[in-house]
C-alpha atoms as a PDB file:
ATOM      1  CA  UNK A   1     -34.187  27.777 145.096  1.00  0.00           C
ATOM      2  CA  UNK A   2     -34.649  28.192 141.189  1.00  0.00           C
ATOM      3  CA  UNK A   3     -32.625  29.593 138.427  1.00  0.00           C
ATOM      4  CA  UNK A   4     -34.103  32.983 136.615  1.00  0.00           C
ATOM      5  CA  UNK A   5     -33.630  35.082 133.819  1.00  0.00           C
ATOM      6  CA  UNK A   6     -33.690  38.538 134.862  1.00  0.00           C
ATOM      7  CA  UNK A   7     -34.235  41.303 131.813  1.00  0.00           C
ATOM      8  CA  UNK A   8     -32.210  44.545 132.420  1.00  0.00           C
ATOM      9  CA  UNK A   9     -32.390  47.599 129.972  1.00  0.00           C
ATOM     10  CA  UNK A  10     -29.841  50.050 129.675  1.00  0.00           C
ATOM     11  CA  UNK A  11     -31.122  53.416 130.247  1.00  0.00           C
ATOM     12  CA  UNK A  12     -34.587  51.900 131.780  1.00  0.00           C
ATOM     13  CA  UNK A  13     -34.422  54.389 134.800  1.00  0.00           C
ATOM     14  CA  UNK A  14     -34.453  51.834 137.269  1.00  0.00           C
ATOM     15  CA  UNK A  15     -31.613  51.907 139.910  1.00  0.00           C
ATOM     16  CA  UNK A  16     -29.691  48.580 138.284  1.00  0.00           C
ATOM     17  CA  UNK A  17     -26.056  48.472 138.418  1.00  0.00           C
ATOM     18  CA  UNK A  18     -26.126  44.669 137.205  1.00  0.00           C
ATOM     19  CA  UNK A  19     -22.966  43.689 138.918  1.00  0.00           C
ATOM     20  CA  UNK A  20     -24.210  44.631 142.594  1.00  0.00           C
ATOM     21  CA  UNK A  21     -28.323  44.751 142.354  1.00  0.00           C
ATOM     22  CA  UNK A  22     -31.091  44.216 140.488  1.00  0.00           C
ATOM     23  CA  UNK A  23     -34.146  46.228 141.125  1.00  0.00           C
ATOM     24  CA  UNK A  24     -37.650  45.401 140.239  1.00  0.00           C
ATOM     25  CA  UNK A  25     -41.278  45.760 141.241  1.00  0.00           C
ATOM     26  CA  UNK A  26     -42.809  44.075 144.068  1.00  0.00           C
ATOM     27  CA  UNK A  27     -44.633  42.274 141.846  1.00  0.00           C
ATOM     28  CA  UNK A  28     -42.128  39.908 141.322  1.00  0.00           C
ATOM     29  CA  UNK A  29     -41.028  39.974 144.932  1.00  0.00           C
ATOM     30  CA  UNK A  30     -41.954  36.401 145.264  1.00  0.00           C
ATOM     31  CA  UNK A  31     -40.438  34.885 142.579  1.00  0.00           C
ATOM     32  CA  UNK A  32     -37.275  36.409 143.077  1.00  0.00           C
ATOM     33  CA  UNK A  33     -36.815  35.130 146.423  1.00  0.00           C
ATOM     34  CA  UNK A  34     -36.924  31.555 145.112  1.00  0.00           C
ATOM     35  CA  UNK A  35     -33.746  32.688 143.039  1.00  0.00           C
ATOM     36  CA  UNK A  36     -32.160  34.018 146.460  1.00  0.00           C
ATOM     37  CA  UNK A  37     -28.605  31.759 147.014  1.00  0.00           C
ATOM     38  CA  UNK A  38     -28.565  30.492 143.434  1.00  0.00           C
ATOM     39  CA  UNK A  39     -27.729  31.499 139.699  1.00  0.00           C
ATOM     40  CA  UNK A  40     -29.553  33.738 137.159  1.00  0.00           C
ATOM     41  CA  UNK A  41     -28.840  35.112 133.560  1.00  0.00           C
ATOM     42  CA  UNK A  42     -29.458  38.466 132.346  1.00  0.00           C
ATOM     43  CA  UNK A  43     -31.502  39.064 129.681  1.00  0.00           C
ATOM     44  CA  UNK A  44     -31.244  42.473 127.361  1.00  0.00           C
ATOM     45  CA  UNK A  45     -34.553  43.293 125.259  1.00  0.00           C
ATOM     46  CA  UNK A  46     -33.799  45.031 121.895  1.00  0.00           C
ATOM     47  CA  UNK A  47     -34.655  45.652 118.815  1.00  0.00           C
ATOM     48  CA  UNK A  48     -33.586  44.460 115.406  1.00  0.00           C
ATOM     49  CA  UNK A  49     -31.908  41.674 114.477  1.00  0.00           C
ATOM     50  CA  UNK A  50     -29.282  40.286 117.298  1.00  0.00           C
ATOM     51  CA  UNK A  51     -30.246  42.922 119.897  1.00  0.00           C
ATOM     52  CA  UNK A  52     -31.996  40.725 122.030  1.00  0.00           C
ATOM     53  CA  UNK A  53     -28.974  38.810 123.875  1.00  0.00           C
ATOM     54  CA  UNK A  54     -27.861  37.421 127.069  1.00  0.00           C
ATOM     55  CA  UNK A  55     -25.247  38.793 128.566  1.00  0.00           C
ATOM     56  CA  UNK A  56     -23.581  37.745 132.294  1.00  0.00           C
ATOM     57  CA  UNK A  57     -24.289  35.394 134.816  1.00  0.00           C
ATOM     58  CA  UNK A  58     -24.343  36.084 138.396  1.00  0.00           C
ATOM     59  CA  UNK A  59     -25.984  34.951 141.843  1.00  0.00           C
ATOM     60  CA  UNK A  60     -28.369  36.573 144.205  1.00  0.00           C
ATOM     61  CA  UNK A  61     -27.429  36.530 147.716  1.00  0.00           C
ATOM     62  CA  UNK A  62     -30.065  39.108 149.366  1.00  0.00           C
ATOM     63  CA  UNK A  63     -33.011  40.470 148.704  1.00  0.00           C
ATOM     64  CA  UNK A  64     -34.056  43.851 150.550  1.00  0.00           C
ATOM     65  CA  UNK A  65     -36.152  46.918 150.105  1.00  0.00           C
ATOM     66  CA  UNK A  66     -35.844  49.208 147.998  1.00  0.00           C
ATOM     67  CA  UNK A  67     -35.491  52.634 150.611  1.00  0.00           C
ATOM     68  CA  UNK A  68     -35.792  55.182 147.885  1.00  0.00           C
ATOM     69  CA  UNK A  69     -39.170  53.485 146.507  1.00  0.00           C
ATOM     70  CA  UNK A  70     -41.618  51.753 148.609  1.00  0.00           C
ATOM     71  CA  UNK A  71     -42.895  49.694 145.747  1.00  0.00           C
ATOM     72  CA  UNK A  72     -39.941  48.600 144.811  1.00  0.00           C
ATOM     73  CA  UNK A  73     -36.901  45.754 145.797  1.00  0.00           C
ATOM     74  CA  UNK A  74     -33.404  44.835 145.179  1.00  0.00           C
ATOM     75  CA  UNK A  75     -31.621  41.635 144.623  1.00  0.00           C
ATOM     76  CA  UNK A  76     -28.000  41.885 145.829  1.00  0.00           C
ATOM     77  CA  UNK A  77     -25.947  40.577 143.042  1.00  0.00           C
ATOM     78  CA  UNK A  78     -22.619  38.152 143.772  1.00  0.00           C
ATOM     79  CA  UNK A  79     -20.366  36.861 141.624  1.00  0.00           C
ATOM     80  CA  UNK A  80     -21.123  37.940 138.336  1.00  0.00           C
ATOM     81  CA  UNK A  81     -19.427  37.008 135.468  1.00  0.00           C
ATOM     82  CA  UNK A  82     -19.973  38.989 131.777  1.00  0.00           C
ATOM     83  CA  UNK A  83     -20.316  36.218 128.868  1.00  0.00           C
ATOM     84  CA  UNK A  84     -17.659  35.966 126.807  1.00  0.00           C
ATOM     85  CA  UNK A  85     -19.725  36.258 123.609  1.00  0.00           C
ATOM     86  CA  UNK A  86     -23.546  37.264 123.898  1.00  0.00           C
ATOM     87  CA  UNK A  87     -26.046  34.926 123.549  1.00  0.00           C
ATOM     88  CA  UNK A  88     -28.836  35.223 120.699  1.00  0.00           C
ATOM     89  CA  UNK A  89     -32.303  34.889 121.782  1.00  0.00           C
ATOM     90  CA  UNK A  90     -32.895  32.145 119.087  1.00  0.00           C
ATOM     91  CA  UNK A  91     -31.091  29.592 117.654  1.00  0.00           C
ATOM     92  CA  UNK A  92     -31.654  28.185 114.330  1.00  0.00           C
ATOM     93  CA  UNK A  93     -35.147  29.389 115.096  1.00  0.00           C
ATOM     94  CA  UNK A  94     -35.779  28.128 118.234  1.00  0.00           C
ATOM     95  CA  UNK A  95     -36.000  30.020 121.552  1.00  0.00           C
ATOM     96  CA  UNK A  96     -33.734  29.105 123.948  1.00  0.00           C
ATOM     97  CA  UNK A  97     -36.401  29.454 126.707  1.00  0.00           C
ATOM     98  CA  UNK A  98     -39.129  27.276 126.532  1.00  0.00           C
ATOM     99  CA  UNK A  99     -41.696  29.230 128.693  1.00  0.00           C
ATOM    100  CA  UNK A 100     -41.612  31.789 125.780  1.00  0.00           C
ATOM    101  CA  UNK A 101     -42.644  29.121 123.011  1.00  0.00           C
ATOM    102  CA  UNK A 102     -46.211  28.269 122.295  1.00  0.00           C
ATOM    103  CA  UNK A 103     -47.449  25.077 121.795  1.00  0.00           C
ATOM    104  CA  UNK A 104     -47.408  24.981 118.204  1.00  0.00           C
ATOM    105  CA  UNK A 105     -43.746  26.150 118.317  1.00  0.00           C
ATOM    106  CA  UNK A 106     -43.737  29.794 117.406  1.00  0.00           C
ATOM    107  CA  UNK A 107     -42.566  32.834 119.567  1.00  0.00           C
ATOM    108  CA  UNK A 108     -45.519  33.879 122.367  1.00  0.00           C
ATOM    109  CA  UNK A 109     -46.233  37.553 121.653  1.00  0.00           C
ATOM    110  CA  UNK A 110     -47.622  37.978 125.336  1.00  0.00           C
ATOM    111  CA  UNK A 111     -46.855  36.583 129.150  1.00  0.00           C
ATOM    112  CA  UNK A 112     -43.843  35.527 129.975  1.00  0.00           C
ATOM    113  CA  UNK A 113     -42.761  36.996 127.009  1.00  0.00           C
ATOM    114  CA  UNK A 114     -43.300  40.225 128.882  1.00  0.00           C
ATOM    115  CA  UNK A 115     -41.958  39.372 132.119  1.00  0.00           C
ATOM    116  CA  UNK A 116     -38.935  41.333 133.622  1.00  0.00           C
ATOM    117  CA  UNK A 117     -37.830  37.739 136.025  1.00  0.00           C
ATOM    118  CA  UNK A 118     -38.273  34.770 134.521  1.00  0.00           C
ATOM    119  CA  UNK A 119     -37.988  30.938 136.271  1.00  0.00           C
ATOM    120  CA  UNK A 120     -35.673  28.967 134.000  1.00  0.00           C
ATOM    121  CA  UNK A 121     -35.232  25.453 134.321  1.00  0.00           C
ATOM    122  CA  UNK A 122     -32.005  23.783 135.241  1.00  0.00           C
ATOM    123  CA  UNK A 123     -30.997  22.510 132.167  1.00  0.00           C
ATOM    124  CA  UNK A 124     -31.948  25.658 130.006  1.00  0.00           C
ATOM    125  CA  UNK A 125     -30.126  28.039 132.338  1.00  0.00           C
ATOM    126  CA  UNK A 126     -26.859  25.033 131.729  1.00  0.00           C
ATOM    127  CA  UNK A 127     -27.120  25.661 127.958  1.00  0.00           C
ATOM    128  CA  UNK A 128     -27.199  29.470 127.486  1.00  0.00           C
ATOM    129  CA  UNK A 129     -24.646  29.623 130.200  1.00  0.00           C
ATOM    130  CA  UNK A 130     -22.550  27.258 128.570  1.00  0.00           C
ATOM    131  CA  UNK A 131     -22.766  29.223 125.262  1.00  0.00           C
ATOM    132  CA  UNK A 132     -21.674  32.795 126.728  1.00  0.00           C
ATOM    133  CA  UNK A 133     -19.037  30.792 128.730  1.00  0.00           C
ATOM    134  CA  UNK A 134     -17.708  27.462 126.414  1.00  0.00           C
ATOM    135  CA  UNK A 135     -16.571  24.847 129.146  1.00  0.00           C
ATOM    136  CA  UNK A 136     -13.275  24.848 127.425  1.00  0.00           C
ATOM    137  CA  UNK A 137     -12.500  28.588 127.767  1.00  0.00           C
ATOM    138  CA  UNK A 138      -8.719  28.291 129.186  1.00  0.00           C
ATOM    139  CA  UNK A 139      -7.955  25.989 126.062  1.00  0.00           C
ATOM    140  CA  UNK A 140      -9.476  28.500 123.941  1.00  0.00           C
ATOM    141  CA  UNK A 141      -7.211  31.206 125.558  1.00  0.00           C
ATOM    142  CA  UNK A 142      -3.743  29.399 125.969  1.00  0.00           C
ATOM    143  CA  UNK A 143      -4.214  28.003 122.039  1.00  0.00           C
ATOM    144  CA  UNK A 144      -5.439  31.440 120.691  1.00  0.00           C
ATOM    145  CA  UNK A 145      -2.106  32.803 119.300  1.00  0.00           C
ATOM    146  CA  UNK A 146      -0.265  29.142 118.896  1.00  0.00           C
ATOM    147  CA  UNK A 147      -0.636  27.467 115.441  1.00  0.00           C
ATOM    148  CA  UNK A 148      -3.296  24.302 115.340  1.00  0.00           C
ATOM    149  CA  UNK A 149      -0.718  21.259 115.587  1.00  0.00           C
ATOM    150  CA  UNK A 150      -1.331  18.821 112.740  1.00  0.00           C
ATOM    151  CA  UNK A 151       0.573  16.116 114.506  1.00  0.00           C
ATOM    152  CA  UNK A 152      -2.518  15.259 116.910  1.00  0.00           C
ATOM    153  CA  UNK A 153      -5.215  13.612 115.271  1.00  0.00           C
ATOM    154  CA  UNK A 154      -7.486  12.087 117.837  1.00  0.00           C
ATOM    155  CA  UNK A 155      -7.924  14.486 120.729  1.00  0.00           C
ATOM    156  CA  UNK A 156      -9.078  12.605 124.355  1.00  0.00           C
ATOM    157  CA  UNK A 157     -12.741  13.673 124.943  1.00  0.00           C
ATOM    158  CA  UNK A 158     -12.760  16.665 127.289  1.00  0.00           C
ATOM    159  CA  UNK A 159     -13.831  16.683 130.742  1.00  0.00           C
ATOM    160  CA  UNK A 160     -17.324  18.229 131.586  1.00  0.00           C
ATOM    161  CA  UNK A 161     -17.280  20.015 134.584  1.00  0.00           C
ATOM    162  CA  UNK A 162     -20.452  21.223 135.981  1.00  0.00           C
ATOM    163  CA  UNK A 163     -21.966  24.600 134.920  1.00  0.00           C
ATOM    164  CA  UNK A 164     -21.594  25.530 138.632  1.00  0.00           C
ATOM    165  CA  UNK A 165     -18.401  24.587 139.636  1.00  0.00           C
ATOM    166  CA  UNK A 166     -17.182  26.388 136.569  1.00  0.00           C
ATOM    167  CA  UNK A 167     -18.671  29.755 137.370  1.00  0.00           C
ATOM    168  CA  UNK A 168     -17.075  29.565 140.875  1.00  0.00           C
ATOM    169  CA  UNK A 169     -13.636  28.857 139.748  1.00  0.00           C
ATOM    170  CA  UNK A 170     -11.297  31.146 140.103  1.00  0.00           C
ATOM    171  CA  UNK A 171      -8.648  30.555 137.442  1.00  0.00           C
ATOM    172  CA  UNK A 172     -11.439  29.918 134.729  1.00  0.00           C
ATOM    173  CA  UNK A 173     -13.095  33.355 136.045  1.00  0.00           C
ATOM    174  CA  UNK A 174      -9.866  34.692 135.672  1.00  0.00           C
ATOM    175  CA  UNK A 175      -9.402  33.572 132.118  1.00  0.00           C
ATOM    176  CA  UNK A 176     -12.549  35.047 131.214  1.00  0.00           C
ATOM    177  CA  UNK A 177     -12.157  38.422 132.756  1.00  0.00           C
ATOM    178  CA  UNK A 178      -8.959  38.604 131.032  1.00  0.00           C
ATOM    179  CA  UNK A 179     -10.522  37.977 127.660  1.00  0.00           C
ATOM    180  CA  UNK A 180     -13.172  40.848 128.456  1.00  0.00           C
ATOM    181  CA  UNK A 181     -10.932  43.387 129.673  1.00  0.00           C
ATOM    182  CA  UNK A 182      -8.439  42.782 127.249  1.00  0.00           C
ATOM    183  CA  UNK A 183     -11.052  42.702 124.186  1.00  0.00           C
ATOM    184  CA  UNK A 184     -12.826  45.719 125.398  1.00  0.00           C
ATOM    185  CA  UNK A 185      -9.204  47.833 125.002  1.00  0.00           C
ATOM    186  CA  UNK A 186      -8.670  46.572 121.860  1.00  0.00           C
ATOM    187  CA  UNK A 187      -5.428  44.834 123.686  1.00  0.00           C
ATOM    188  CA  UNK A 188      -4.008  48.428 124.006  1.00  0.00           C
ATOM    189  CA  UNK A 189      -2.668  49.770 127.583  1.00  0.00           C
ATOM    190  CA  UNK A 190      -5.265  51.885 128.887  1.00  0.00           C
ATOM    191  CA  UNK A 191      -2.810  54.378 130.556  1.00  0.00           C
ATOM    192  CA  UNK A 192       0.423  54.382 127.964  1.00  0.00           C
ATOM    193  CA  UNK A 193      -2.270  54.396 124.817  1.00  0.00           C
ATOM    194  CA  UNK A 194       0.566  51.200 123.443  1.00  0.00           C
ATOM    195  CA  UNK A 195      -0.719  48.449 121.752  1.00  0.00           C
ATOM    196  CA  UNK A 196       2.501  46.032 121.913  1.00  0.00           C
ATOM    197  CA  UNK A 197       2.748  42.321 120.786  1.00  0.00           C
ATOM    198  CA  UNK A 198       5.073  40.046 120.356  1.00  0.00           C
ATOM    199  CA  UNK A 199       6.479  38.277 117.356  1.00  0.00           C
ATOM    200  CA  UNK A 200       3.658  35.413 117.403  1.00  0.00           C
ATOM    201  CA  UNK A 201       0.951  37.914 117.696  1.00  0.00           C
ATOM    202  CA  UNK A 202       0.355  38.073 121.120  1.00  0.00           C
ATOM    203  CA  UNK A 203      -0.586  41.120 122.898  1.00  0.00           C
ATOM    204  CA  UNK A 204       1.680  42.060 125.476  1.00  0.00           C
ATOM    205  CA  UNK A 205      -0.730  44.061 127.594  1.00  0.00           C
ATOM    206  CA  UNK A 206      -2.224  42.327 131.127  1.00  0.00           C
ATOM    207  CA  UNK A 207      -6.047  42.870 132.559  1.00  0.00           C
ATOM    208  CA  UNK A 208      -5.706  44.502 135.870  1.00  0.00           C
ATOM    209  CA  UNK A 209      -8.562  44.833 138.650  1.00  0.00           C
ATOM    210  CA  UNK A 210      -9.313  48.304 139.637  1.00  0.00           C
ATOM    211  CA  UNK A 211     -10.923  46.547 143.211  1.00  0.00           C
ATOM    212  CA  UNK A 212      -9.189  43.561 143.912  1.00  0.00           C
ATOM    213  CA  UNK A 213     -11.341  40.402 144.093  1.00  0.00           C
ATOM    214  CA  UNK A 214     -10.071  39.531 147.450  1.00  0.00           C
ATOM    215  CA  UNK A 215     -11.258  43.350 148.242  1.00  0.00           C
ATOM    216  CA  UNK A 216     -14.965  42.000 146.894  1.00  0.00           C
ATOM    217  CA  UNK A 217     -13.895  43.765 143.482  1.00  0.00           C
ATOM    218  CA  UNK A 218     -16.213  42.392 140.630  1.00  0.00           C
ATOM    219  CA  UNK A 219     -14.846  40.334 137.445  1.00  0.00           C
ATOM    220  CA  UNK A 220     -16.953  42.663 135.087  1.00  0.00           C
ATOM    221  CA  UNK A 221     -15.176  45.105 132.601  1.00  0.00           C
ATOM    222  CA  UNK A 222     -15.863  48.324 134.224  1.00  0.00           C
ATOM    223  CA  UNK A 223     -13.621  46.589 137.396  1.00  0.00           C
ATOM    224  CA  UNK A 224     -10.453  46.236 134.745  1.00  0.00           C
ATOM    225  CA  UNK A 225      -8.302  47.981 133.201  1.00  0.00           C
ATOM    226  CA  UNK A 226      -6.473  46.572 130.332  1.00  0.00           C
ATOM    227  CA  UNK A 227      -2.171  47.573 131.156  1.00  0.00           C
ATOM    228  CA  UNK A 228       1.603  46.566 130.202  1.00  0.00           C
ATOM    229  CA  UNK A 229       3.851  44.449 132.857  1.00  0.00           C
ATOM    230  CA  UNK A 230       4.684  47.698 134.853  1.00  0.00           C
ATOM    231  CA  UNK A 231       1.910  49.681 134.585  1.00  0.00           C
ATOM    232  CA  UNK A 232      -0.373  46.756 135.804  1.00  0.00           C
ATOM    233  CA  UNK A 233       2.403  46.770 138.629  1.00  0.00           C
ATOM    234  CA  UNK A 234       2.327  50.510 139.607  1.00  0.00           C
ATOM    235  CA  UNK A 235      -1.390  50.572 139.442  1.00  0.00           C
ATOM    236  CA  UNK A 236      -1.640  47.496 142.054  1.00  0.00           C
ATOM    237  CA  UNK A 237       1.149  49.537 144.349  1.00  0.00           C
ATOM    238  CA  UNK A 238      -0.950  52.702 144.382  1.00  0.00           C
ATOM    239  CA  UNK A 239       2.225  54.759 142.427  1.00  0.00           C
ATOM    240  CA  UNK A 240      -0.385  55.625 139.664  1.00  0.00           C
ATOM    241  CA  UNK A 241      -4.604  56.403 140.067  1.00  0.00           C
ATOM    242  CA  UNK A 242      -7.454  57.658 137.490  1.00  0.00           C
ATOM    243  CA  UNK A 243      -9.636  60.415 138.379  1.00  0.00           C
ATOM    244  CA  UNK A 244     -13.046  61.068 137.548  1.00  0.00           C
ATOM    245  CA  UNK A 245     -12.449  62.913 134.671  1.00  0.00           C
ATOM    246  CA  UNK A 246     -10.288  59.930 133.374  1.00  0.00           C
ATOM    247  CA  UNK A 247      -6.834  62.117 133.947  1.00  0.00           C
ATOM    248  CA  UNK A 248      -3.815  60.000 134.973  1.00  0.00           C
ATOM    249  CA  UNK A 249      -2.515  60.320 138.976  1.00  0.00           C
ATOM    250  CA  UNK A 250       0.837  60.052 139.859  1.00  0.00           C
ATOM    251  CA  UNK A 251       2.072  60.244 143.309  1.00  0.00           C
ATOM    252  CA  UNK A 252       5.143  62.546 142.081  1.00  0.00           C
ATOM    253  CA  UNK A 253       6.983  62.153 145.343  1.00  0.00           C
ATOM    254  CA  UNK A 254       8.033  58.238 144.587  1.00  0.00           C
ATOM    255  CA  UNK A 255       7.612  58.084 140.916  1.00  0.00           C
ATOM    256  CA  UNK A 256      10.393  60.033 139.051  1.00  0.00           C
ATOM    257  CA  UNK A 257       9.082  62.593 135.935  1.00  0.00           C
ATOM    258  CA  UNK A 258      11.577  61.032 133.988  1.00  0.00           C
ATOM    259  CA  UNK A 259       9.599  57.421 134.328  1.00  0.00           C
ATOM    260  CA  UNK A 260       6.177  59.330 134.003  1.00  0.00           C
ATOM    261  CA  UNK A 261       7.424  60.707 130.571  1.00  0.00           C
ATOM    262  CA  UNK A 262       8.594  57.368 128.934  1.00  0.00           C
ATOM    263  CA  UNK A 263       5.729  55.426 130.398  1.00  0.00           C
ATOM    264  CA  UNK A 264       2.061  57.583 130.201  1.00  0.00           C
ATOM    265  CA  UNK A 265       0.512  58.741 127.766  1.00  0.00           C
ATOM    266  CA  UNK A 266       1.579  62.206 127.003  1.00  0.00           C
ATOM    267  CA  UNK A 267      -2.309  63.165 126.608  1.00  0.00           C
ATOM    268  CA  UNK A 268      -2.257  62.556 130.490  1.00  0.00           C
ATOM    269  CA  UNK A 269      -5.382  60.713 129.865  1.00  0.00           C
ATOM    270  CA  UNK A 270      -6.818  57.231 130.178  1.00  0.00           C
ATOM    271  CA  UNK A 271      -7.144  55.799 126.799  1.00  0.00           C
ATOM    272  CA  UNK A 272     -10.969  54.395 126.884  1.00  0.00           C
ATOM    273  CA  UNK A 273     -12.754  51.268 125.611  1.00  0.00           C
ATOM    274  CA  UNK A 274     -15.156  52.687 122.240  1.00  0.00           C
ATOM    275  CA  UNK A 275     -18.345  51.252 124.292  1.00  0.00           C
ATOM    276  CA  UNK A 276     -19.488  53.640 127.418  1.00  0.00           C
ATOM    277  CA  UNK A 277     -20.913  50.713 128.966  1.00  0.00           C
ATOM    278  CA  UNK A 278     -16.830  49.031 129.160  1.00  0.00           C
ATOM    279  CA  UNK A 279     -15.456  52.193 130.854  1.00  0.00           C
ATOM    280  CA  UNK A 280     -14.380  51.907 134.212  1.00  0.00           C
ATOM    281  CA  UNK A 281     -16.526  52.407 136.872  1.00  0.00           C
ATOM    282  CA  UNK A 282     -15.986  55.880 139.013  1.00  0.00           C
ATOM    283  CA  UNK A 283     -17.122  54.055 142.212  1.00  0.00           C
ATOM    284  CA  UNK A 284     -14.679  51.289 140.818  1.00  0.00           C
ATOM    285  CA  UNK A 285     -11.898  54.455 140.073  1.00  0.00           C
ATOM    286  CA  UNK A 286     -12.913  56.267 143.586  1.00  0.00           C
ATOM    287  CA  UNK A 287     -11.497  52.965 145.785  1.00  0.00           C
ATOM    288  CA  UNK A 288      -8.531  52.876 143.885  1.00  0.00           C
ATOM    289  CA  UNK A 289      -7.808  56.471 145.168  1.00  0.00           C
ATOM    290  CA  UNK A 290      -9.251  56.438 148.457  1.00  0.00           C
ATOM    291  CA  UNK A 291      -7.891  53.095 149.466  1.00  0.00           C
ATOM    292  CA  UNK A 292      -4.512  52.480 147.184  1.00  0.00           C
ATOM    293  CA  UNK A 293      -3.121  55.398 145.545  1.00  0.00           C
ATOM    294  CA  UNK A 294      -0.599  56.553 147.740  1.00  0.00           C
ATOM    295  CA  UNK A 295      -0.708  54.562 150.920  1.00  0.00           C
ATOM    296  CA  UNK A 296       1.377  51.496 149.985  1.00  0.00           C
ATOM    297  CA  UNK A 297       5.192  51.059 150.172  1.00  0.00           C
ATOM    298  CA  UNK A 298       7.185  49.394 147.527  1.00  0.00           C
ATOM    299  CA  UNK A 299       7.762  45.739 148.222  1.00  0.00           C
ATOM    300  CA  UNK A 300      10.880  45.070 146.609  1.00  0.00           C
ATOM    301  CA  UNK A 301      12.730  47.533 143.781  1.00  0.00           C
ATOM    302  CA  UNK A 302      10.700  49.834 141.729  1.00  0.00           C
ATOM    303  CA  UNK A 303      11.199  48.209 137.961  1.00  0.00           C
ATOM    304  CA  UNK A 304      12.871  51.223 136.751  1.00  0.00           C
ATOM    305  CA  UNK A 305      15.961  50.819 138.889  1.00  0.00           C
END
């Protein structure tokens, strides 16, 4: 097994949807099936200053033919995991992989440079992933809206925990999907259009799963939706959907108008991250309808009552 870098391009034409598979030539058939059962990065090629970033982690757990192009295959994607800040390329002008530096230092203008899958050694693929996804991510969370205490002046040195057992943990995973989700909304409710905090500054709005993880639902943004206390509730119960066209579902027969009116948006429409690329998925948003909206019964009183 090895660790990759695999580049993905918005808009490339290739069938990617870099949550669930990765699809690339069969020229690099072989060296993505050394990557099958472990970890990768993507990569995102750019241009200008700061375009060139990486992005997510995941892991490959398959690789299959592509059937709609015989020269083609896809790596089936697992666990990925968006970083919670992009990574730069270069860092105080030095690349971050080392297959892309010549020997006298500078950037190589040609092979790997090119490649679309990339081997990256252990400890390279530990650093960038450690930089899109700081080991101490649920401190940085639970401190973000409490003031720095002065009265501790020598902290106890942190634990390292391995890159690995990080990415598969769920509470940290669920820290960082929060921070996503939440970001991406601009901490407003995506179906009341409310941006509510409390007196210390803390938003008051909760990152929801469109697919449930335990319903192999993603932890990427376009699987969240950023909503208050009850929304996040209703949404989970299958009393309120989104269709297609973004419009908010209610099913009217255990939902009374009079809750609909104080709690939704009166546009009747989902209020939307300002990046296409955050909006929920409609494959994400076609589950939700299909297999919650509507078929669940309340476990316990509705909130209203």
């Amino acid at each position: 097994m090895a660790k990759l870098v695999l580049l993905h391009r918005e808009g490339s034409g290739y069938a990617d949807v870099p949550t669930k598979v990765y699809d690339f030539p069969n020229d690099y058939l072989s060296r993505v099936q050394q990557g099958v059962g472990d970890w990768f990065v993507y990569y995102e090629p750019g241009r200008g200053p700061g375009a060139r970033r990486y992005f997510g982690v995941g892991k490959i757990s398959e690789v299959i033919p592509n059937p709609k192009n015989r020269e083609h295959h896809l790596a089936l994607i697992e666990s990925y995991l968006p970083f919670d800040a992009d990574v730069p390329r270069v860092i105080d002008g030095k690349l971050l992989e080392s297959a892309l530096t010549n020997c006298d230092g500078t950037p190589m203008s040609g092979g790997q440079n090119t490649s679309s899958v990339r081997v990256l050694p252990e400890q390279e693929f530990a650093y960038i992933v450690n930089l899109g996804l700081p080991q101490n991510l649920e401190e940085m969370e639970a401190n973000r809206y409490n003031p720095a205490r002065s009265d501790v002046d020598d902290k106890p040195e942190p634990f390292i925990r391995p890159v690995i057992e990080r990415l598969s943990s769920r509470p940290y995973r669920d820290v960082a999907f929060r921070r996503k989700v939440r970001e991406a909304y601009d901490y407003r409710c995506a179906l009341s259009g409310l941006q509510l905090r409390n007196g210390g500054g803390r938003p008051e709005v909760q990152a929801a799963h469109i697919v449930p993880v335990e319903r192999q639902g993603d932890d990427s943004v376009h699987n969240g939706l950023a909503l208050s206390g009850t929304l996040h509730w209703m949404f989970d119960r299958g009393l309120i959907s989104v269709a297609d066209d973004h419009s908010i579902l209610v099913s009217r027969n255990k939902v009374p108008d009079e809750v609909t009116t104080r709690l939704l948006s009166p546009s009747g429409k989902l209020h939307l991250p300002a990046h296409q690329r955050d909006h929920p998925h409609p494959a994400n948003l076609r589950w939700h309808r299909e297999n919650v909206f509507g078929q669940r019964d309340l476990d316990g009183p509705a909130p209203w009552h």
